[in-house]
PDB file of N, CA and C in Angstrom:
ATOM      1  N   UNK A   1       0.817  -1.194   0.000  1.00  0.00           N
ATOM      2  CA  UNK A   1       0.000   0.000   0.000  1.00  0.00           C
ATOM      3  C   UNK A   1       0.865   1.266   0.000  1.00  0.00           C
ATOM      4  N   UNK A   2       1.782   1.117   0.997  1.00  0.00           N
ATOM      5  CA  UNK A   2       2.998   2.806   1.211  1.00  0.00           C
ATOM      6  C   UNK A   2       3.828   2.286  -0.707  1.00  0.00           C
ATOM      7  N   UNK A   3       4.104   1.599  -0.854  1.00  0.00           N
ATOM      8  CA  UNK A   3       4.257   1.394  -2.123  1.00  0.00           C
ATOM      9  C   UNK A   3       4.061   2.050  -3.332  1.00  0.00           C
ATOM     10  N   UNK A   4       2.593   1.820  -3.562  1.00  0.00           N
ATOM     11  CA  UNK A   4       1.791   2.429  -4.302  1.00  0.00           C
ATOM     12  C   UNK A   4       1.504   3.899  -3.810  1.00  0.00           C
ATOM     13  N   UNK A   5       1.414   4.335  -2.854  1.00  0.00           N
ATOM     14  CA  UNK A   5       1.008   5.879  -2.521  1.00  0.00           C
ATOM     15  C   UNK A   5       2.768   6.405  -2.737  1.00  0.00           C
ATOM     16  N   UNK A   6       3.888   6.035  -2.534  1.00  0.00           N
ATOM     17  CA  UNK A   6       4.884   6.616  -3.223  1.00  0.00           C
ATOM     18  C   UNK A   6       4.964   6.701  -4.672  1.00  0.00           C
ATOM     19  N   UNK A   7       4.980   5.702  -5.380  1.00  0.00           N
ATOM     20  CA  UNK A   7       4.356   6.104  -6.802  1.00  0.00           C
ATOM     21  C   UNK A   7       3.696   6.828  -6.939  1.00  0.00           C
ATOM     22  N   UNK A   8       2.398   7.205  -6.297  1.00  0.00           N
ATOM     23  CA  UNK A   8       1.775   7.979  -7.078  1.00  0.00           C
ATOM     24  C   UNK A   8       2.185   9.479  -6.897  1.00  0.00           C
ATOM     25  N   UNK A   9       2.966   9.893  -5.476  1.00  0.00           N
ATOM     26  CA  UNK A   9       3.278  10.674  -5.450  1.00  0.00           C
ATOM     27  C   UNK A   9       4.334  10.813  -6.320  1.00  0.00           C
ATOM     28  N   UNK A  10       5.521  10.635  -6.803  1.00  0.00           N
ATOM     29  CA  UNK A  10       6.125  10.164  -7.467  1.00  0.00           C
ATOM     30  C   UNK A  10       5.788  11.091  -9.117  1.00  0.00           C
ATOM     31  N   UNK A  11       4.648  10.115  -9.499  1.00  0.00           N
ATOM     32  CA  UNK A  11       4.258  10.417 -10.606  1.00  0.00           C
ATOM     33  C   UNK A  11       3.454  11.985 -10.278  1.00  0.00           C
ATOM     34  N   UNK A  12       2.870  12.193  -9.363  1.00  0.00           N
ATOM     35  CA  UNK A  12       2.069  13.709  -9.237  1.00  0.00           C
ATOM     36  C   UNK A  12       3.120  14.715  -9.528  1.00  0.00           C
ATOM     37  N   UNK A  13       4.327  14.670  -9.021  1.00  0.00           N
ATOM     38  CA  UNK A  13       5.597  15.089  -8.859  1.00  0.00           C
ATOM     39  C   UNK A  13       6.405  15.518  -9.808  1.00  0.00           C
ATOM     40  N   UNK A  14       6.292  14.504 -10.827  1.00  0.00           N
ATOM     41  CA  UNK A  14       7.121  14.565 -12.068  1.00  0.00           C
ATOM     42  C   UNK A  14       5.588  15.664 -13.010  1.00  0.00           C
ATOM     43  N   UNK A  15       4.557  15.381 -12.545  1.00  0.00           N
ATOM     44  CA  UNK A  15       3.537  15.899 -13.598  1.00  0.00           C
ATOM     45  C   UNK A  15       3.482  17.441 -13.290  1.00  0.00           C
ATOM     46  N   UNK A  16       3.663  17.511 -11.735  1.00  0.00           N
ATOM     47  CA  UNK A  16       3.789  19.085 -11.642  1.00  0.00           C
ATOM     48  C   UNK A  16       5.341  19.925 -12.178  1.00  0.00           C
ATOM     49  N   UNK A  17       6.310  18.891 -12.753  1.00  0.00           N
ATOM     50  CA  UNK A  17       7.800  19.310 -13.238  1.00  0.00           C
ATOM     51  C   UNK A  17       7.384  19.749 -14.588  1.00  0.00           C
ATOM     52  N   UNK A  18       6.391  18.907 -15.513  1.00  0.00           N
ATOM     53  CA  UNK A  18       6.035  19.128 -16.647  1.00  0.00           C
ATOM     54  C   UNK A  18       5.388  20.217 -16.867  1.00  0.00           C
ATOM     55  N   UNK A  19       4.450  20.357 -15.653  1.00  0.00           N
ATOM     56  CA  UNK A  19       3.320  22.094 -15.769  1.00  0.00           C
ATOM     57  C   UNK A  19       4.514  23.082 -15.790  1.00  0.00           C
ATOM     58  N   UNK A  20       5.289  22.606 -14.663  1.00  0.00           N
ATOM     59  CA  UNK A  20       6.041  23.920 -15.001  1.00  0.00           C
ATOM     60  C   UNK A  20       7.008  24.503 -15.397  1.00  0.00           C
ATOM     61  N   UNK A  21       7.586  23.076 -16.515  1.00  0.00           N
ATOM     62  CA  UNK A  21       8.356  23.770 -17.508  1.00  0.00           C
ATOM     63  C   UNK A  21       7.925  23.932 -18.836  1.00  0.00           C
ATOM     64  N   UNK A  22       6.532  23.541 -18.678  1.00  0.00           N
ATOM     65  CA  UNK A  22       5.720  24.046 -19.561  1.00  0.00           C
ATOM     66  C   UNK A  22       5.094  25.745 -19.560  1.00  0.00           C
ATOM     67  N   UNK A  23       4.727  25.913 -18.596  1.00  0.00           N
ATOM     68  CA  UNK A  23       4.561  27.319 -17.777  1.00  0.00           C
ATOM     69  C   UNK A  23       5.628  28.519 -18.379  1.00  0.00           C
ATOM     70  N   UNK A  24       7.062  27.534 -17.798  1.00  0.00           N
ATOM     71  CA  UNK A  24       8.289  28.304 -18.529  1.00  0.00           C
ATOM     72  C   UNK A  24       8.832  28.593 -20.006  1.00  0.00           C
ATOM     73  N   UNK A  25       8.210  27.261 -20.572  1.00  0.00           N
ATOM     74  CA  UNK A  25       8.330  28.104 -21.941  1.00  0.00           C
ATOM     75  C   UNK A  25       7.168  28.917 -22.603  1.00  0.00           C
ATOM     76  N   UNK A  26       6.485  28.507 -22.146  1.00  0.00           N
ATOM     77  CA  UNK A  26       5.005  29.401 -22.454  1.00  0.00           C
ATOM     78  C   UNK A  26       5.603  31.289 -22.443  1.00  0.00           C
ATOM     79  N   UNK A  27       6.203  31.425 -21.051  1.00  0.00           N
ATOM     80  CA  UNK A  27       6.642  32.638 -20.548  1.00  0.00           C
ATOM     81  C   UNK A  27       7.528  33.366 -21.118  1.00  0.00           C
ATOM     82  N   UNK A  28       8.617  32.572 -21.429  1.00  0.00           N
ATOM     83  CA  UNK A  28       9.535  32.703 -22.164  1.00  0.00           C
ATOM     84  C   UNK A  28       9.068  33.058 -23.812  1.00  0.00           C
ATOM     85  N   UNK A  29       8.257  32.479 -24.193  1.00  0.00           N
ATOM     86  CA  UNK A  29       7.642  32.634 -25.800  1.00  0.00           C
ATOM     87  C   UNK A  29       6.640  33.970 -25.610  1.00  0.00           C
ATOM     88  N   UNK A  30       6.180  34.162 -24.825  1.00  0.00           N
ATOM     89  CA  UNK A  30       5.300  35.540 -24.806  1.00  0.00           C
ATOM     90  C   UNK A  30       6.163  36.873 -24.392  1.00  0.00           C
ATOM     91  N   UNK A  31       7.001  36.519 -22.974  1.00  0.00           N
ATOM     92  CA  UNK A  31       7.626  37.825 -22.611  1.00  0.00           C
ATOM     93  C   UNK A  31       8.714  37.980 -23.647  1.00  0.00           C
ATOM     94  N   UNK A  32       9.605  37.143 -23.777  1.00  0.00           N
ATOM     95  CA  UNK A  32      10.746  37.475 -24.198  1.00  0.00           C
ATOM     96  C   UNK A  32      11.010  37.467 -25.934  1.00  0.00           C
ATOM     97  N   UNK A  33      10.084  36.765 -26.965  1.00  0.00           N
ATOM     98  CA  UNK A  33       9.666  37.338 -27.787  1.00  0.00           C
ATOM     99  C   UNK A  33       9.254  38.327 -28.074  1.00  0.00           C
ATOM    100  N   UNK A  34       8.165  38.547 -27.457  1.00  0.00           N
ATOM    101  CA  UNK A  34       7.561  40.044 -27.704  1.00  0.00           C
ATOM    102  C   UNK A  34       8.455  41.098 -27.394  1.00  0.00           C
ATOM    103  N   UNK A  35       9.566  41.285 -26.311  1.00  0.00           N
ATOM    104  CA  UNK A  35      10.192  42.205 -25.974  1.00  0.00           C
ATOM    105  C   UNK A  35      11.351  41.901 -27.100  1.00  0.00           C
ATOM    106  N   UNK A  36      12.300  41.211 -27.358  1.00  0.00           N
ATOM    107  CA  UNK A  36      13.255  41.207 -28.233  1.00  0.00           C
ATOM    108  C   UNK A  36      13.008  40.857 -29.401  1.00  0.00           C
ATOM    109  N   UNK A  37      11.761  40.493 -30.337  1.00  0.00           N
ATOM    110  CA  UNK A  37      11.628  40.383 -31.684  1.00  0.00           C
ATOM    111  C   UNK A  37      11.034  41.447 -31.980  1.00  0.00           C
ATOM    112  N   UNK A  38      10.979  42.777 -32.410  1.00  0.00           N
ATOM    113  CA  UNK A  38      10.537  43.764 -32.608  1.00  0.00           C
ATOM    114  C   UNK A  38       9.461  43.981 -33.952  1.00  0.00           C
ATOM    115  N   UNK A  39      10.478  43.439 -35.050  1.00  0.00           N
ATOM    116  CA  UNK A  39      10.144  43.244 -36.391  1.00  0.00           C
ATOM    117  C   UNK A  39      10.699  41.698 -37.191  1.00  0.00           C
ATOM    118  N   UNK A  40       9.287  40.833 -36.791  1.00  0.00           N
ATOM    119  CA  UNK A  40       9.808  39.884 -37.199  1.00  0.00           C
ATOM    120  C   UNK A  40      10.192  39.802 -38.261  1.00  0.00           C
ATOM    121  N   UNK A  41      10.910  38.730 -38.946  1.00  0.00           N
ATOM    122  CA  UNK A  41      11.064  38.323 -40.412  1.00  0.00           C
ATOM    123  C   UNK A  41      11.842  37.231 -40.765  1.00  0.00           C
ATOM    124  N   UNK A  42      12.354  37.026 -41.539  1.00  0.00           N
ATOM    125  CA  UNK A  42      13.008  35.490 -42.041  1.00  0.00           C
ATOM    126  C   UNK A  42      14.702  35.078 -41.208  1.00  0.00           C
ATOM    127  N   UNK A  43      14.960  36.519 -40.742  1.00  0.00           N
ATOM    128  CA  UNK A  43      16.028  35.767 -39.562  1.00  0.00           C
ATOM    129  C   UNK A  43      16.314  37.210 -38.655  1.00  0.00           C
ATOM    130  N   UNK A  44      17.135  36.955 -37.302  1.00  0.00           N
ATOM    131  CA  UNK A  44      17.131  37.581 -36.603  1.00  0.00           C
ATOM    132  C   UNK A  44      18.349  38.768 -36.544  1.00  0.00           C
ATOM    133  N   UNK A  45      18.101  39.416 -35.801  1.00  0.00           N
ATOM    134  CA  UNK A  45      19.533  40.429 -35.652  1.00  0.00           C
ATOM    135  C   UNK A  45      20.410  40.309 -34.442  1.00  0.00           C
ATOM    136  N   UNK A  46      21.364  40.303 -34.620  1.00  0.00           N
ATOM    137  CA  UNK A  46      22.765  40.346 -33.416  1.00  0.00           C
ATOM    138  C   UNK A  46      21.594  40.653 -32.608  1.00  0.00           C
ATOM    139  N   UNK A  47      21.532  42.168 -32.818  1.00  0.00           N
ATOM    140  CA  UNK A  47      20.805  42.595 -31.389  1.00  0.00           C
ATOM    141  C   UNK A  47      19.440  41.606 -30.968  1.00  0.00           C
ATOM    142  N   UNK A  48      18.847  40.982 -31.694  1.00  0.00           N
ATOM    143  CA  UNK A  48      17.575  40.087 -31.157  1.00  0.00           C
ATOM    144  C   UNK A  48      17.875  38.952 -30.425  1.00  0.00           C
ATOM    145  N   UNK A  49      19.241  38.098 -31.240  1.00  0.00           N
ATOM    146  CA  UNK A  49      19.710  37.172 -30.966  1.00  0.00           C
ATOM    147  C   UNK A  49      20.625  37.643 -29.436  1.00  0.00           C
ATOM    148  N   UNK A  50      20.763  38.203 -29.430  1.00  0.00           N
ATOM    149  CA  UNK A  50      21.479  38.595 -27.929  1.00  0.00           C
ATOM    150  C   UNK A  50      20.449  39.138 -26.658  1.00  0.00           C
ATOM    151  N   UNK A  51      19.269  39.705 -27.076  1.00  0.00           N
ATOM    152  CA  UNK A  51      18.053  40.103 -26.164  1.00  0.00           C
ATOM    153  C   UNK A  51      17.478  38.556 -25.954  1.00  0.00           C
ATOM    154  N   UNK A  52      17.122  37.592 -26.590  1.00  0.00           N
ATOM    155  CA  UNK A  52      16.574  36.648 -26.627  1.00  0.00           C
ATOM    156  C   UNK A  52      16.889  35.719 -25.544  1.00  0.00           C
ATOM    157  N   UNK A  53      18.907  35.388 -25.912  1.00  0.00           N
ATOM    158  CA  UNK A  53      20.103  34.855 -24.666  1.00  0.00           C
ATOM    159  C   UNK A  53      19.895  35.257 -23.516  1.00  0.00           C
ATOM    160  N   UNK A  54      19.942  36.259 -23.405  1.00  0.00           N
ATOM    161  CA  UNK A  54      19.637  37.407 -21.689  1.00  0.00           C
ATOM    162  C   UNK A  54      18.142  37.018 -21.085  1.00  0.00           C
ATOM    163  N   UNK A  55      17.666  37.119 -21.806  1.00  0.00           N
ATOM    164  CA  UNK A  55      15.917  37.345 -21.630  1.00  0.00           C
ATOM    165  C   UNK A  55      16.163  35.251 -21.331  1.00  0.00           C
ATOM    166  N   UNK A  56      16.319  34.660 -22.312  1.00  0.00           N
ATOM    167  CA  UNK A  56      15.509  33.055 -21.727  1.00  0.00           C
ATOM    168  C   UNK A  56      16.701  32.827 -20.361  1.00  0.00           C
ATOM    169  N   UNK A  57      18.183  33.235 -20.183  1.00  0.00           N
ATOM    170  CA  UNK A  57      19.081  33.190 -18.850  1.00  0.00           C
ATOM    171  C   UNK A  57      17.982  33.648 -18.239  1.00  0.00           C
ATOM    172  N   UNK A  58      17.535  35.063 -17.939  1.00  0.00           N
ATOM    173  CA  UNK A  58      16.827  35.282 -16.820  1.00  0.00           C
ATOM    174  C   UNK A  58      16.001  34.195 -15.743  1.00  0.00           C
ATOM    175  N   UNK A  59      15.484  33.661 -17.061  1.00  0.00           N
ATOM    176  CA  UNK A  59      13.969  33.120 -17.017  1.00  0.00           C
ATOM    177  C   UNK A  59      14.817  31.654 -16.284  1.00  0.00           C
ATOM    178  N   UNK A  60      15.592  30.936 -16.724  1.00  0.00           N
ATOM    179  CA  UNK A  60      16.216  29.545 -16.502  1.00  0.00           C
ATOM    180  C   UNK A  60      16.599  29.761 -15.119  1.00  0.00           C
ATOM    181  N   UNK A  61      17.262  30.783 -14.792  1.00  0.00           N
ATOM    182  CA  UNK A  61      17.742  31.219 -13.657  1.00  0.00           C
ATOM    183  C   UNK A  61      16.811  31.197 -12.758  1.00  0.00           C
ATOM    184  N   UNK A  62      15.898  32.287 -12.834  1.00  0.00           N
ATOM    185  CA  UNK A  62      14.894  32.171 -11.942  1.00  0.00           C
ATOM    186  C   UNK A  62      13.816  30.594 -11.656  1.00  0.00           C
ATOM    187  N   UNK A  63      13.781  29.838 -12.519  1.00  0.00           N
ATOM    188  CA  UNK A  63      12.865  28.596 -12.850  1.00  0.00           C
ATOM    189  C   UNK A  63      13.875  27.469 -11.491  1.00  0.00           C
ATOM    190  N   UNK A  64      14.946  27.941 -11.983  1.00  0.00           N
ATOM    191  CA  UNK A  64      16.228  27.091 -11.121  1.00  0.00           C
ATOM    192  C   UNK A  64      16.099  27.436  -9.016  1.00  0.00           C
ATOM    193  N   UNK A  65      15.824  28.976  -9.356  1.00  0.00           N
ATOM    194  CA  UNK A  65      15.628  28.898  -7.364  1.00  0.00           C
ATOM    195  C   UNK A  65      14.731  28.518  -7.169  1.00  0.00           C
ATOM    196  N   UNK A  66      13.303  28.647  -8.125  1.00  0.00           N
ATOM    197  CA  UNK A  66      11.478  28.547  -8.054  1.00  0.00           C
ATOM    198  C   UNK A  66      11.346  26.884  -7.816  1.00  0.00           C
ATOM    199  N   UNK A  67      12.506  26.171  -8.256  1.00  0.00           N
ATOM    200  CA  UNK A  67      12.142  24.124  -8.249  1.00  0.00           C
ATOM    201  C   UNK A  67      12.894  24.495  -7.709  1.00  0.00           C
ATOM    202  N   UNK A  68      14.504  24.760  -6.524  1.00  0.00           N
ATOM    203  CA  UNK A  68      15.359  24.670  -5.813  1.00  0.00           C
ATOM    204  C   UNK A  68      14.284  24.985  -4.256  1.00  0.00           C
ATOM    205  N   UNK A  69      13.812  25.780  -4.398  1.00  0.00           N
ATOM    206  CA  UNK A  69      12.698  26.569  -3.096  1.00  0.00           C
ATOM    207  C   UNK A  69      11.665  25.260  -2.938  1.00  0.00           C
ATOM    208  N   UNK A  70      11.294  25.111  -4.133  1.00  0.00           N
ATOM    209  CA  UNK A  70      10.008  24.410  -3.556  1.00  0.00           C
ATOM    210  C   UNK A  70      10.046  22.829  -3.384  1.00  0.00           C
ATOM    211  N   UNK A  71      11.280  22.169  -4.103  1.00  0.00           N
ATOM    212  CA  UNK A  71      11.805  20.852  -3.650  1.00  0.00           C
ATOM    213  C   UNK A  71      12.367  20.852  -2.235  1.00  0.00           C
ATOM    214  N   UNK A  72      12.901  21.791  -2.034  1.00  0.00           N
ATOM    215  CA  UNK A  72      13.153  21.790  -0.226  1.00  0.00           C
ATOM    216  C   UNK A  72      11.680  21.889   0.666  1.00  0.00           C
ATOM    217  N   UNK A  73      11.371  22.883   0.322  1.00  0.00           N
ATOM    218  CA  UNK A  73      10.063  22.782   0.795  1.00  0.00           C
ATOM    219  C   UNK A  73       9.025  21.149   1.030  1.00  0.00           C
ATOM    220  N   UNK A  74       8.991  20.518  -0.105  1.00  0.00           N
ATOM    221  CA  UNK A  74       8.464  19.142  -0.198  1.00  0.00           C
ATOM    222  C   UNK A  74       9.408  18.376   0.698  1.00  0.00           C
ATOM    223  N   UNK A  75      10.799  18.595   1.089  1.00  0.00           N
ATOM    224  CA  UNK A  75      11.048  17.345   1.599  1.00  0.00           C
ATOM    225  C   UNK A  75      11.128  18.116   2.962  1.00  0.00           C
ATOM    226  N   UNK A  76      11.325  19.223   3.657  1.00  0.00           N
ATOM    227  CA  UNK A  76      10.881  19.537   5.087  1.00  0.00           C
ATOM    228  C   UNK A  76       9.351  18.864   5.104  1.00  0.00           C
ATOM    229  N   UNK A  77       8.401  19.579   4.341  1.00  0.00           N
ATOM    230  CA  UNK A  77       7.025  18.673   4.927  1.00  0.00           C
ATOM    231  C   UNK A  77       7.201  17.606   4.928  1.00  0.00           C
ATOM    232  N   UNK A  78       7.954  16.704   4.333  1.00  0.00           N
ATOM    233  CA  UNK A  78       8.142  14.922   4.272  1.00  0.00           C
ATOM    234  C   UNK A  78       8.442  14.843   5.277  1.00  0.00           C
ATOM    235  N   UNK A  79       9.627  15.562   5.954  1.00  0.00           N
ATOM    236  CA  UNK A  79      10.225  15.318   7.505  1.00  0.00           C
ATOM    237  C   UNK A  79       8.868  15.608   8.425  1.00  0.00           C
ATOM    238  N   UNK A  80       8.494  16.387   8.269  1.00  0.00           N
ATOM    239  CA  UNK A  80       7.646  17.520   9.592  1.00  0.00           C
ATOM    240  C   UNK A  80       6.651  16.300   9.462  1.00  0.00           C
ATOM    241  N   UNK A  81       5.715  16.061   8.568  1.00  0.00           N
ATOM    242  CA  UNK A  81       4.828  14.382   8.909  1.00  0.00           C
ATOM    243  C   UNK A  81       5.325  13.277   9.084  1.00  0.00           C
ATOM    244  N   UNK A  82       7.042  12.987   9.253  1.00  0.00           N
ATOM    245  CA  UNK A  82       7.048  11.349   9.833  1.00  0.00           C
ATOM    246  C   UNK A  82       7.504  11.429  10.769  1.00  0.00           C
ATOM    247  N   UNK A  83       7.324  12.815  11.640  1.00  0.00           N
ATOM    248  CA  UNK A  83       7.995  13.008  13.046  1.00  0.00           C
ATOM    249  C   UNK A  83       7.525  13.053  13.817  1.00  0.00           C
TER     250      UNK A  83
END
């Protein structure tokens, strides 16, 4: 039975990894497009191609403390209920 309820957590786990690096590129394709493609067209400019680099770092960066924060978080509550 604890078996199966680790799996499933498990799998809930990995499905909320998918929302939200799905989330992240979603974010990434709206903010950081729209701000560094100005005038689209059949290829980009130094300057787009370099707003684009900066702009998706931001975003990776931040995605990196946002699952660093909240995986700690999950395993203090793991502790705090088998204590």
């Amino acid at each position: 039975m604890q078996a199966k309820k680790d799996e499933m957590k498990r799998e809930l786990e990995n499905e909320i990894r998918v929302q939200q690096a799905q989330g992240l590129l979603a974010s990434i394709d709206e903010k950081c497009f729209a701000k560094c493609i100005t005038k689209p067209g059949t290829s980009m400019s130094r300057t787009e191609e370099t707003c684009l680099s900066r702009c998706l770092d931001r975003y990776m960066e931040a995605f990196d403390i946002v699952s660093r924060v909240y995986l700690a978080r999950i395993q203090r509550e793991r502790i705090d209920r088998s204590t």
